[in-house]
N, C-alpha and C. Protein backbone atom coordinates (compact mmCIF):
# COMPACT_ATOMS: atom_id res chain seq x y z
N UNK A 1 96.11 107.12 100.58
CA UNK A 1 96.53 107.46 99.23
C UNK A 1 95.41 108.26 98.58
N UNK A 2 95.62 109.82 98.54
CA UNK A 2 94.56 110.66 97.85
C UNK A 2 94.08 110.43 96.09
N UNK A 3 94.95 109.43 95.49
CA UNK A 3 94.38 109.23 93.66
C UNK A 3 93.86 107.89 94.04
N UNK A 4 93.79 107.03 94.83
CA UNK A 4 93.17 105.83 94.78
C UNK A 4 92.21 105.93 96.01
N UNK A 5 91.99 106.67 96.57
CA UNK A 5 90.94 107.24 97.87
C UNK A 5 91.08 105.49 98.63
N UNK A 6 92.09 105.29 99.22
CA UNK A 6 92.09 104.23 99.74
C UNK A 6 93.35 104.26 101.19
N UNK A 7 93.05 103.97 102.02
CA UNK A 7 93.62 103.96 103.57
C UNK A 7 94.98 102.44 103.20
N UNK A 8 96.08 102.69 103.33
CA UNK A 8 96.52 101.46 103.71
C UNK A 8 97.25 101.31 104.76
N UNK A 9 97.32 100.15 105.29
CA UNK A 9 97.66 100.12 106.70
C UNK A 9 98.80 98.75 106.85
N UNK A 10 99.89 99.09 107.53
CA UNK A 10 101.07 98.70 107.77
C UNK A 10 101.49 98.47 109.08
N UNK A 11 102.04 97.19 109.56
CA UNK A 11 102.51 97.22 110.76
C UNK A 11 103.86 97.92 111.15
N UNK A 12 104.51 98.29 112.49
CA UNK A 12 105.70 98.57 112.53
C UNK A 12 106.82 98.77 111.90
N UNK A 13 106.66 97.13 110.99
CA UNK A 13 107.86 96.37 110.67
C UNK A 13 108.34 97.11 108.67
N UNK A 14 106.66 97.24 108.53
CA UNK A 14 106.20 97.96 107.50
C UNK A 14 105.40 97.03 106.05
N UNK A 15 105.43 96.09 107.16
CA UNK A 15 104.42 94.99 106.46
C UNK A 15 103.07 95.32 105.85
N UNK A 16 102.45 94.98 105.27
CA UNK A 16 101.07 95.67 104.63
C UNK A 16 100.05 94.77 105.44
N UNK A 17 99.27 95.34 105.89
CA UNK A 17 98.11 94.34 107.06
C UNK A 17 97.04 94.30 106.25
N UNK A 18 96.41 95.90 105.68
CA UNK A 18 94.86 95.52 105.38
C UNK A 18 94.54 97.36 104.29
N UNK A 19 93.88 97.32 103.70
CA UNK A 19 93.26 98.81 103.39
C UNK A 19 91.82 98.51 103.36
N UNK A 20 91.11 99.72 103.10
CA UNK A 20 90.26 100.41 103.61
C UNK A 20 89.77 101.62 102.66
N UNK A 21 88.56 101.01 101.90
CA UNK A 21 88.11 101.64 100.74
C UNK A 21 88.73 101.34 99.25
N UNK A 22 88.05 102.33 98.12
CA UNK A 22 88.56 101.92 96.90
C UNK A 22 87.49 103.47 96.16
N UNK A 23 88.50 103.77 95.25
CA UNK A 23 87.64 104.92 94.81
C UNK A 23 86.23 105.04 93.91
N UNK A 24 84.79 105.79 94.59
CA UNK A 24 83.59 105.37 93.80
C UNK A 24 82.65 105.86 94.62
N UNK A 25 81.34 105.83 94.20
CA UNK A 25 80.28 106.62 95.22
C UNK A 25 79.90 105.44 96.19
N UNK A 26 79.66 104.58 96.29
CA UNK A 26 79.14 103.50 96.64
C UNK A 26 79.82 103.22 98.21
N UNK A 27 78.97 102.21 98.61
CA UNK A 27 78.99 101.99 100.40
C UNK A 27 81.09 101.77 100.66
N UNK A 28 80.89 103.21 101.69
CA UNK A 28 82.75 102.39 101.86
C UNK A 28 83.56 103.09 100.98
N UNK A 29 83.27 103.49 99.88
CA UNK A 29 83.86 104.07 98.98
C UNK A 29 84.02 105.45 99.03
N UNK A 30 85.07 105.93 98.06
CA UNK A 30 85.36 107.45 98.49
C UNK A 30 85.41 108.30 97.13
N UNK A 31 85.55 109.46 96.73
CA UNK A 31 85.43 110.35 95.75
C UNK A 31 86.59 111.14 96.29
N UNK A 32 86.53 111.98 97.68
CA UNK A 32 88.03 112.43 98.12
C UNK A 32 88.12 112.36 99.35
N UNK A 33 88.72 111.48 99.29
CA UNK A 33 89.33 111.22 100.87
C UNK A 33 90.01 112.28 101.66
N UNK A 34 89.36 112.58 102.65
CA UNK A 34 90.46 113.96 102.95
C UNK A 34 91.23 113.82 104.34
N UNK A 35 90.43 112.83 105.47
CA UNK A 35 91.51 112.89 106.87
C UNK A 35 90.60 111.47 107.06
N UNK A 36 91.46 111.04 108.45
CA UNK A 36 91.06 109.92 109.03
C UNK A 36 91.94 110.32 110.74
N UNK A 37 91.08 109.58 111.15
CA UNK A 37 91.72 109.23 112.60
C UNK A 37 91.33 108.26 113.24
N UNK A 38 92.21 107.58 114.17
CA UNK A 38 91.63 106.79 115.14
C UNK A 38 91.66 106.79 116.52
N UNK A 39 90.21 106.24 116.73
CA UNK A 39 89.28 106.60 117.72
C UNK A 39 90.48 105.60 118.70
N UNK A 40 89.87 105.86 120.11
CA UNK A 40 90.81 105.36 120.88
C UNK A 40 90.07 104.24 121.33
N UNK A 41 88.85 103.24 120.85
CA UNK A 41 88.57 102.15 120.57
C UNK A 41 89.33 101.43 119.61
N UNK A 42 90.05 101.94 118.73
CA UNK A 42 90.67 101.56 117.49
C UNK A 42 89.87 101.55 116.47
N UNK A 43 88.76 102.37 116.55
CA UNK A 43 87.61 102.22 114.83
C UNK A 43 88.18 103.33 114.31
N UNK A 44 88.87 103.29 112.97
CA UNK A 44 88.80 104.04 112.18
C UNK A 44 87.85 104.76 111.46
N UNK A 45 88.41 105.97 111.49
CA UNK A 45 87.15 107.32 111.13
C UNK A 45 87.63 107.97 110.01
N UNK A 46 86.98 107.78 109.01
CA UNK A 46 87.50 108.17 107.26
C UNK A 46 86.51 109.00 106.97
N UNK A 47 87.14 110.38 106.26
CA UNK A 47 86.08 111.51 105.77
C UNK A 47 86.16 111.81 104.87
N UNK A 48 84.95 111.87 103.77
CA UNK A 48 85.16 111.59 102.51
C UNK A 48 84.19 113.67 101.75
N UNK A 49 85.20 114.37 101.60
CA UNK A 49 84.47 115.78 101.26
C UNK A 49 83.72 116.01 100.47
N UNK A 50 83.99 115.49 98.90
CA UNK A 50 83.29 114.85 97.99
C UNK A 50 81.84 114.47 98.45
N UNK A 51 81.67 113.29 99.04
CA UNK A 51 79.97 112.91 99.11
C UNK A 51 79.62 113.33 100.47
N UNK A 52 80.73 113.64 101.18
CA UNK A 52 80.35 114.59 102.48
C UNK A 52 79.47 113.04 103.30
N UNK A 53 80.82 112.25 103.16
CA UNK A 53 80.40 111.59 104.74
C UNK A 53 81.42 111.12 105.80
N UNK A 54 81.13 110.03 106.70
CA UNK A 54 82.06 109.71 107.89
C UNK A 54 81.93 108.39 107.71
N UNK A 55 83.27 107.35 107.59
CA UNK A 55 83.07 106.54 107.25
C UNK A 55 83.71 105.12 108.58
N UNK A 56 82.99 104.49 109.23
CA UNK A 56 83.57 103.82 110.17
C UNK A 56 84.14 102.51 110.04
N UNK A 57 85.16 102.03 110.11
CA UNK A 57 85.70 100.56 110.24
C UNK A 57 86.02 100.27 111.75
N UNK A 58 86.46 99.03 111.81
CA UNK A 58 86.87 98.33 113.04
C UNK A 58 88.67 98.54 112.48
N UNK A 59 89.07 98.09 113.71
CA UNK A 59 90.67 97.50 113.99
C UNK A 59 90.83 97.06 112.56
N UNK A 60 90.72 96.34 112.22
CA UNK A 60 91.25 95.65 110.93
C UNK A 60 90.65 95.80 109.58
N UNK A 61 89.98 97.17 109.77
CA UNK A 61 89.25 97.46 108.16
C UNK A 61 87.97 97.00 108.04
N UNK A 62 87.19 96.07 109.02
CA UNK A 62 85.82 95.74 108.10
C UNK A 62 84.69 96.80 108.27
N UNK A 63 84.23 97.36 107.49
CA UNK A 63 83.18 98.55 107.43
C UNK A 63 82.42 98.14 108.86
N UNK A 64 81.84 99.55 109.57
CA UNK A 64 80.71 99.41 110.57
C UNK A 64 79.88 99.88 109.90
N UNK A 65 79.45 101.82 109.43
CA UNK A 65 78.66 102.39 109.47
C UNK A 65 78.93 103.67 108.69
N UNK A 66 78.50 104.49 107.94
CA UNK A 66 78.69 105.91 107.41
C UNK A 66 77.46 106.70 108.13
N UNK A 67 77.76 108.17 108.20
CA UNK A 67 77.14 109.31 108.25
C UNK A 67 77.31 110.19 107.36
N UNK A 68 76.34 110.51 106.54
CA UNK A 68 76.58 111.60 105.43
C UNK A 68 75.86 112.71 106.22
N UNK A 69 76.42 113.77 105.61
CA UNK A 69 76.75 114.98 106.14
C UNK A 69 76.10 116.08 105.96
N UNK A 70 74.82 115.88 105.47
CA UNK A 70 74.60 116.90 104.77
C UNK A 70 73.31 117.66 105.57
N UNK A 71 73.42 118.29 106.78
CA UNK A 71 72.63 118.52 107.49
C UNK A 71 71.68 120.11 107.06
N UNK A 72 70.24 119.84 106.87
CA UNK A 72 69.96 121.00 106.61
C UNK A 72 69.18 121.13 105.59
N UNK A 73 70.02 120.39 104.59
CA UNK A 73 70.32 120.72 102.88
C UNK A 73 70.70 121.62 102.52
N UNK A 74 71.50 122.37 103.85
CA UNK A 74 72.67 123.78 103.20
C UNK A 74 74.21 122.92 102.79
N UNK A 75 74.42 122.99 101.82
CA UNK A 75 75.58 122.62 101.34
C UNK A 75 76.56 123.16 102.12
N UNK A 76 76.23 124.29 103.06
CA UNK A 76 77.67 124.93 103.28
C UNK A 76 77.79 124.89 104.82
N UNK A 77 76.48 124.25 105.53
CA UNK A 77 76.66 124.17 107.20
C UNK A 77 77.46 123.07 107.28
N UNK A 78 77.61 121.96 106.86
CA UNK A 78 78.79 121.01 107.52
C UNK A 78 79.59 120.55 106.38
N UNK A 79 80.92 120.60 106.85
CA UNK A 79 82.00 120.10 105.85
C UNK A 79 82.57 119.21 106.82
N UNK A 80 83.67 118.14 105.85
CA UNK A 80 84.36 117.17 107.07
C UNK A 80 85.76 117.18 106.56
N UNK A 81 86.64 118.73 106.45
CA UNK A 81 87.95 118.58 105.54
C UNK A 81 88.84 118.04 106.19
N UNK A 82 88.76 118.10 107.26
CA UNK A 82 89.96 117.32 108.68
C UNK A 82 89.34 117.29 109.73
N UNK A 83 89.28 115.97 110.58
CA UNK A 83 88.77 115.44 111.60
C UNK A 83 89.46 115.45 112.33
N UNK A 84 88.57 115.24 113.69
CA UNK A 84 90.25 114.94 115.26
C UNK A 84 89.03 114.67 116.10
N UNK A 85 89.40 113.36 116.56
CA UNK A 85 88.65 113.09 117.53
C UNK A 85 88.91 113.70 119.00
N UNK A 86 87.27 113.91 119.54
CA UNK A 86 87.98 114.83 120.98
C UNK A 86 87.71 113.75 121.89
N UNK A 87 86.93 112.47 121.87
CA UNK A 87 86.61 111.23 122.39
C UNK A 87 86.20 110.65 121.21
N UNK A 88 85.35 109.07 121.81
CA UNK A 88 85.03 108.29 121.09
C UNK A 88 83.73 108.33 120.34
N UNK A 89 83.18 109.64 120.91
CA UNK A 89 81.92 109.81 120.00
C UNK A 89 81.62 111.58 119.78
N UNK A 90 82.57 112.47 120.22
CA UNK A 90 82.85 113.71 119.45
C UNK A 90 84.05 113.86 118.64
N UNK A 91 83.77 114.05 117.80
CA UNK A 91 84.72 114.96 116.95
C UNK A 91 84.50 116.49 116.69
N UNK A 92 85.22 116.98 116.18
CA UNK A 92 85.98 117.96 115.41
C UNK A 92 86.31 118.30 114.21
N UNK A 93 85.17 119.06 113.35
CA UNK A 93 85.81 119.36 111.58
C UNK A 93 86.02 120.48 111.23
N UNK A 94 87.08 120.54 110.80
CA UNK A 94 87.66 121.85 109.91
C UNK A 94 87.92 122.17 108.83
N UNK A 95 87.09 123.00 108.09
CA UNK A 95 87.61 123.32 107.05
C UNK A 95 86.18 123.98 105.96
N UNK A 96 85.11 124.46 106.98
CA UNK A 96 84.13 124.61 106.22
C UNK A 96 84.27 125.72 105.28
N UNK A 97 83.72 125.57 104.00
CA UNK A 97 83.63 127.05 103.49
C UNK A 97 82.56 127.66 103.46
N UNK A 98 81.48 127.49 104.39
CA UNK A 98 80.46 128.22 104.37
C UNK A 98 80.65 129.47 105.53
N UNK A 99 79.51 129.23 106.86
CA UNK A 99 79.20 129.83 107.71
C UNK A 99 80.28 129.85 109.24
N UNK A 100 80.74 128.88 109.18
CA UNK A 100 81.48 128.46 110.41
C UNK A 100 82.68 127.09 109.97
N UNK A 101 83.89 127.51 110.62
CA UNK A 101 84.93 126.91 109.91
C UNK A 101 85.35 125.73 110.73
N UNK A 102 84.55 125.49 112.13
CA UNK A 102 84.87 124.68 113.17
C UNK A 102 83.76 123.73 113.51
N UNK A 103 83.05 122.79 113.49
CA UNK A 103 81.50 121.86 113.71
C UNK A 103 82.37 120.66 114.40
N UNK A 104 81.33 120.91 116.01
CA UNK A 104 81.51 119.79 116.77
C UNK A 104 80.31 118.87 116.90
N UNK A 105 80.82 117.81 116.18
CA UNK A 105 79.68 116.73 116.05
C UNK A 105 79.86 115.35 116.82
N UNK A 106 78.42 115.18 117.25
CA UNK A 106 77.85 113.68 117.79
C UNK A 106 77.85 112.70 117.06
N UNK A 107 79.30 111.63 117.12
CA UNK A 107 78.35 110.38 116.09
C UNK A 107 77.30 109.84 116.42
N UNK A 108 77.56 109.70 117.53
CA UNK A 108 76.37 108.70 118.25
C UNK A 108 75.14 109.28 117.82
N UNK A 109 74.83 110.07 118.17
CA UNK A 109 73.38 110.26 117.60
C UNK A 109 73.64 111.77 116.23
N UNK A 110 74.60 111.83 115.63
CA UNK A 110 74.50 112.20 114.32
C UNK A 110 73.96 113.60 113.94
N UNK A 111 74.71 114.49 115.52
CA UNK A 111 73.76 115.76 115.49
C UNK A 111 75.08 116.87 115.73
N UNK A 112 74.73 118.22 115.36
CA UNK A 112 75.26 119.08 115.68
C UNK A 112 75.43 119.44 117.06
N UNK A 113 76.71 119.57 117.83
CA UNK A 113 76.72 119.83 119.09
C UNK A 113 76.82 121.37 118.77
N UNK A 114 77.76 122.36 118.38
CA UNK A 114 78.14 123.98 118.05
C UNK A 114 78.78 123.97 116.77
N UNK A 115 78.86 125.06 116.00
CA UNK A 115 79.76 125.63 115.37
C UNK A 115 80.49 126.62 115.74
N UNK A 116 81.67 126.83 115.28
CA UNK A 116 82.26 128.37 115.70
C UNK A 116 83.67 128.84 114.85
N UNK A 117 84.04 129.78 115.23
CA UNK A 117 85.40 130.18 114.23
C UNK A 117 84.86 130.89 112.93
N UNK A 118 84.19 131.83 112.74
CA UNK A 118 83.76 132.12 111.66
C UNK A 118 84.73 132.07 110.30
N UNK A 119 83.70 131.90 109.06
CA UNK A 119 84.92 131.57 108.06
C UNK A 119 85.49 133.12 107.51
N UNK A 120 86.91 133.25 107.38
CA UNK A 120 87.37 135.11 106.94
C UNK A 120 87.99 134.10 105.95
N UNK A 121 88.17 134.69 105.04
CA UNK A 121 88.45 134.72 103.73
C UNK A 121 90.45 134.61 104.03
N UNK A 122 90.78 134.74 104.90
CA UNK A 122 91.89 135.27 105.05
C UNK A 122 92.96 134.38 105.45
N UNK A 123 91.86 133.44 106.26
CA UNK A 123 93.04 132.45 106.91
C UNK A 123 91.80 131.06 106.96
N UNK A 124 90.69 130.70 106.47
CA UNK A 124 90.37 129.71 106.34
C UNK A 124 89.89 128.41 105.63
N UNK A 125 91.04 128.85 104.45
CA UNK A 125 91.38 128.06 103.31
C UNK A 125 91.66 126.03 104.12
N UNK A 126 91.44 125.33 103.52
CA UNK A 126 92.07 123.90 103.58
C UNK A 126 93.34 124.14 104.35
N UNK A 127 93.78 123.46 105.64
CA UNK A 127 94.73 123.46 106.11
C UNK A 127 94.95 121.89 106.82
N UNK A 128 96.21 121.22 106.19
CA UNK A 128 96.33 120.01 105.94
C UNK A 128 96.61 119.12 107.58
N UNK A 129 97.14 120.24 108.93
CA UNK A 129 97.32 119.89 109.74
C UNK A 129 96.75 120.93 110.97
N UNK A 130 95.70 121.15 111.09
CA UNK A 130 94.78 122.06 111.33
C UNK A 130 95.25 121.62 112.99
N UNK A 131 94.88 120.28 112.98
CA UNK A 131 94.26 119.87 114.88
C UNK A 131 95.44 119.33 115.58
N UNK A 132 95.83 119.73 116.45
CA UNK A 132 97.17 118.57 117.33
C UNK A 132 96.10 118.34 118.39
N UNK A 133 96.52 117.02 118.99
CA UNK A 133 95.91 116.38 120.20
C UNK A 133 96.86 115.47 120.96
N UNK A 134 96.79 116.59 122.02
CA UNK A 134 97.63 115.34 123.57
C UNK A 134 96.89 114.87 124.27
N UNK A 135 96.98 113.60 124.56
CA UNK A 135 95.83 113.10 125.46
C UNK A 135 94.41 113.41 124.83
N UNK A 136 93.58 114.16 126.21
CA UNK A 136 92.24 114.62 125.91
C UNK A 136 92.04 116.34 125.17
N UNK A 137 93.18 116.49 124.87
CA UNK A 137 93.46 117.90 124.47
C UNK A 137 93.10 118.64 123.34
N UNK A 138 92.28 119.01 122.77
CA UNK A 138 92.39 118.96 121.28
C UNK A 138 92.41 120.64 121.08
N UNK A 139 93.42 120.79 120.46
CA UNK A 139 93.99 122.41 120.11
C UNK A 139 93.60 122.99 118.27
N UNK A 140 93.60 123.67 117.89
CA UNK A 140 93.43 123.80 116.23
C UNK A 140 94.02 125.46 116.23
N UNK A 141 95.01 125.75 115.57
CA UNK A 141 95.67 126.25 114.87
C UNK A 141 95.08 127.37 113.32
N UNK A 142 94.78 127.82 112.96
CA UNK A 142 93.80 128.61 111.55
C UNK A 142 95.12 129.10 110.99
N UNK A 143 95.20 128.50 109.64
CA UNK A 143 96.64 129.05 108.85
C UNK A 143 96.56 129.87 108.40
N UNK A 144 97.05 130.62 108.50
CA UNK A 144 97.96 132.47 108.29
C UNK A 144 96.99 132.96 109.41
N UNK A 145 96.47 132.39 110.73
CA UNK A 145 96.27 133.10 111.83
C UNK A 145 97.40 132.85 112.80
N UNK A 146 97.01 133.95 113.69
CA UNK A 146 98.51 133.65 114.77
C UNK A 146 97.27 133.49 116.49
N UNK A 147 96.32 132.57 116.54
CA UNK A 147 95.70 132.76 117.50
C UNK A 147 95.47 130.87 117.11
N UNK A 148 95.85 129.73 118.51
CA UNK A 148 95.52 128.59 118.92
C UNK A 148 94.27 128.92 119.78
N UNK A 149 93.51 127.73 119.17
CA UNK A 149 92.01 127.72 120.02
C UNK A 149 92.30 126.16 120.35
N UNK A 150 91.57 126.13 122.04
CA UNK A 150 91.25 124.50 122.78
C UNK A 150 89.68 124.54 122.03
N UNK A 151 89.24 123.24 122.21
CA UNK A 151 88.16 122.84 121.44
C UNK A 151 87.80 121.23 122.37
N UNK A 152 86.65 121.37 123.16
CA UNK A 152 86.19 120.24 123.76
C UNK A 152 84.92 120.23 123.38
N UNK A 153 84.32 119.13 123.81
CA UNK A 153 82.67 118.87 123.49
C UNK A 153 81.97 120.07 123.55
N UNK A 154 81.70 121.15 124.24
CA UNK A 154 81.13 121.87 124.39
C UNK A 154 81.30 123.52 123.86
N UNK A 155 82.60 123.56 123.75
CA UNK A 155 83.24 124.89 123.47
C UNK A 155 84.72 124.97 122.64
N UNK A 156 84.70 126.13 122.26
CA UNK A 156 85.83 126.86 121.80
C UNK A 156 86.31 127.92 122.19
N UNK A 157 87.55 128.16 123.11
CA UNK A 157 87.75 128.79 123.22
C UNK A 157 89.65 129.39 122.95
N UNK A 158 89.68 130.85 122.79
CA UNK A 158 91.04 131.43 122.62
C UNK A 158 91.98 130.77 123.70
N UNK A 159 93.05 129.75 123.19
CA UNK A 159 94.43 129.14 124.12
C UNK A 159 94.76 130.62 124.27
N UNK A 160 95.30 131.24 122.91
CA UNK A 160 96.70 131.95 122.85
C UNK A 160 96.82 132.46 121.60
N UNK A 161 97.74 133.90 122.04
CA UNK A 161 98.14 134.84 120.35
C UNK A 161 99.45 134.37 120.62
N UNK A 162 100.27 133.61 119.26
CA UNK A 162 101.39 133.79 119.13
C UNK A 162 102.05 134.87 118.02
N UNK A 163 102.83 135.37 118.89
CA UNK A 163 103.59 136.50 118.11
C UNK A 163 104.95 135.92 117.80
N UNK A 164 105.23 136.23 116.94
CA UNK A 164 106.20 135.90 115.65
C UNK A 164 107.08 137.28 115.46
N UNK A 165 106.87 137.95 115.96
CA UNK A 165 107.90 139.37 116.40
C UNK A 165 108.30 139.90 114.50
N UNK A 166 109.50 139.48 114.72
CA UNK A 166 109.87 139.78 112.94
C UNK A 166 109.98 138.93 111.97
N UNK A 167 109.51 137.61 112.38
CA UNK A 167 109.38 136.81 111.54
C UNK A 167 107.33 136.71 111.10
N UNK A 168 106.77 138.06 111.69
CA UNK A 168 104.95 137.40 111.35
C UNK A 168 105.05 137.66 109.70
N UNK A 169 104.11 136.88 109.62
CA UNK A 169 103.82 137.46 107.60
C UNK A 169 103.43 138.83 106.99
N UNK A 170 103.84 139.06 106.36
CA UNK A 170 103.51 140.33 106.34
C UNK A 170 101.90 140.46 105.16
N UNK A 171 102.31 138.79 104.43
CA UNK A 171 101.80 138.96 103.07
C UNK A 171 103.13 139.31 101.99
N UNK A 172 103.84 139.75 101.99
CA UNK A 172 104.86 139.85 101.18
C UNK A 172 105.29 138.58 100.70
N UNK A 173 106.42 138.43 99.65
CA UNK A 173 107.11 136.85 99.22
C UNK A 173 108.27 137.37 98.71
N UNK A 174 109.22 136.68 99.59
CA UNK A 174 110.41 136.91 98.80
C UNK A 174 110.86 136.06 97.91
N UNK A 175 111.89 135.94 96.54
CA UNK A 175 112.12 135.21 96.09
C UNK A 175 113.37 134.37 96.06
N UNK A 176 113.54 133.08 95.78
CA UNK A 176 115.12 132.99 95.96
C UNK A 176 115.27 131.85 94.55
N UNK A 177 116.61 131.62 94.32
CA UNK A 177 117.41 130.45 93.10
C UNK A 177 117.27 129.91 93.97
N UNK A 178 117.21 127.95 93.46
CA UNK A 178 117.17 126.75 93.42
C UNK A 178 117.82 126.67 92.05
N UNK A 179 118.84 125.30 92.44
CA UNK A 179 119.42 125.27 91.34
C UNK A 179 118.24 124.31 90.75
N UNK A 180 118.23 124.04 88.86
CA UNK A 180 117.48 122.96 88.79
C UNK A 180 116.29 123.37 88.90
N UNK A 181 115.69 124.26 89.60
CA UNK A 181 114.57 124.56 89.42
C UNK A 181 114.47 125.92 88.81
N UNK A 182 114.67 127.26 89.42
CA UNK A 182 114.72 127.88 88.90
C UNK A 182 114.21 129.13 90.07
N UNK A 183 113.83 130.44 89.90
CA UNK A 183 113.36 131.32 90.84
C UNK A 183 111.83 130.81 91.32
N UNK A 184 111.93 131.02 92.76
CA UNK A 184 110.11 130.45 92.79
C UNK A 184 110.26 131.81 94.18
């Protein structure tokens, strides 16, 4: 839940089990919650853009550990706008607005493995579903780009150009009625 910066968590059935955080600067706490994933240990991985850290729980919510983010003291070398784990101790963040729009990081030891994807003004705005992952796969997508990049511990490289023939963007907008709403 992004106005209460708080994770809640539900079984199957849709029962409420446990949450995870509460909004505030303080240990555990969040300012803006922006992605989470879980690790395939089951520790949840919460990223908070705001104080720019990584926030770890177990299976059932009880805090492990944070990493704040702020490597450098360049405000603009690491951001954490969407995470994807590529294992249990690399990830994957997207969404920097500085120098590089892609940072593959070590939790374990809390270090920069690469950056890459430079940031263009054009297509590397906040994008809410940036990473898909099958298996060990981890792919990322750049919105209003038409080029999928694979992304493992070590590298980034070009999957694929998809072409969109007559449907690519041109940048243009067409408009249309909604009733009730009105022209958008």
């Amino acid at each position: 839940d992004a106005i209460s910066n708080t994770v809640f968590t539900f079984d199957y059935s849709g029962k409420f089990l446990f949450s995870i955080g509460t909004r505030g600067r303080g240990p555990f706490e969040f300012l803006e919650m922006c992605d989470f994933c879980i690790l395939s240990n089951k520790n949840i991985l919460v990223s908070d853009e705001r104080i720019r850290k990584l926030s770890f729980f177990d299976s059932i919510g009880n805090p492990i550990r944070e990493i704040y983010l702020n490597h450098n003291n360049d405000p603009r070398s690491i951001c954490n706008n969407r995470i994807c784990n590529i294992n249990d101790s690399i990830i994957a963040m997207y969404g920097c607005t500085g120098y590089n729009n892609v940072t593959v990081f070590d939790i374990n030891s809390e270090k920069i493995l690469f950056q890459g994807l430079p940031y263009h003004e054009g297509y590397s705005e906040e994008y809410r579903h940036a990473f898909n992952k099958m298996g060990t796969q981890v792919q990322l997508l750049r919105s209003g780009a038409t080029e999928i990049y694979n992304i493992n511990a070590d590298k980034i490289e070009l999957a694929r150009h998809l072409d969109f023939g007559q449907h690519q963007n041109t940048g243009e907008y067409e408009s249309a009625y909604i009733p009730g709403v009105g022209t958008i």
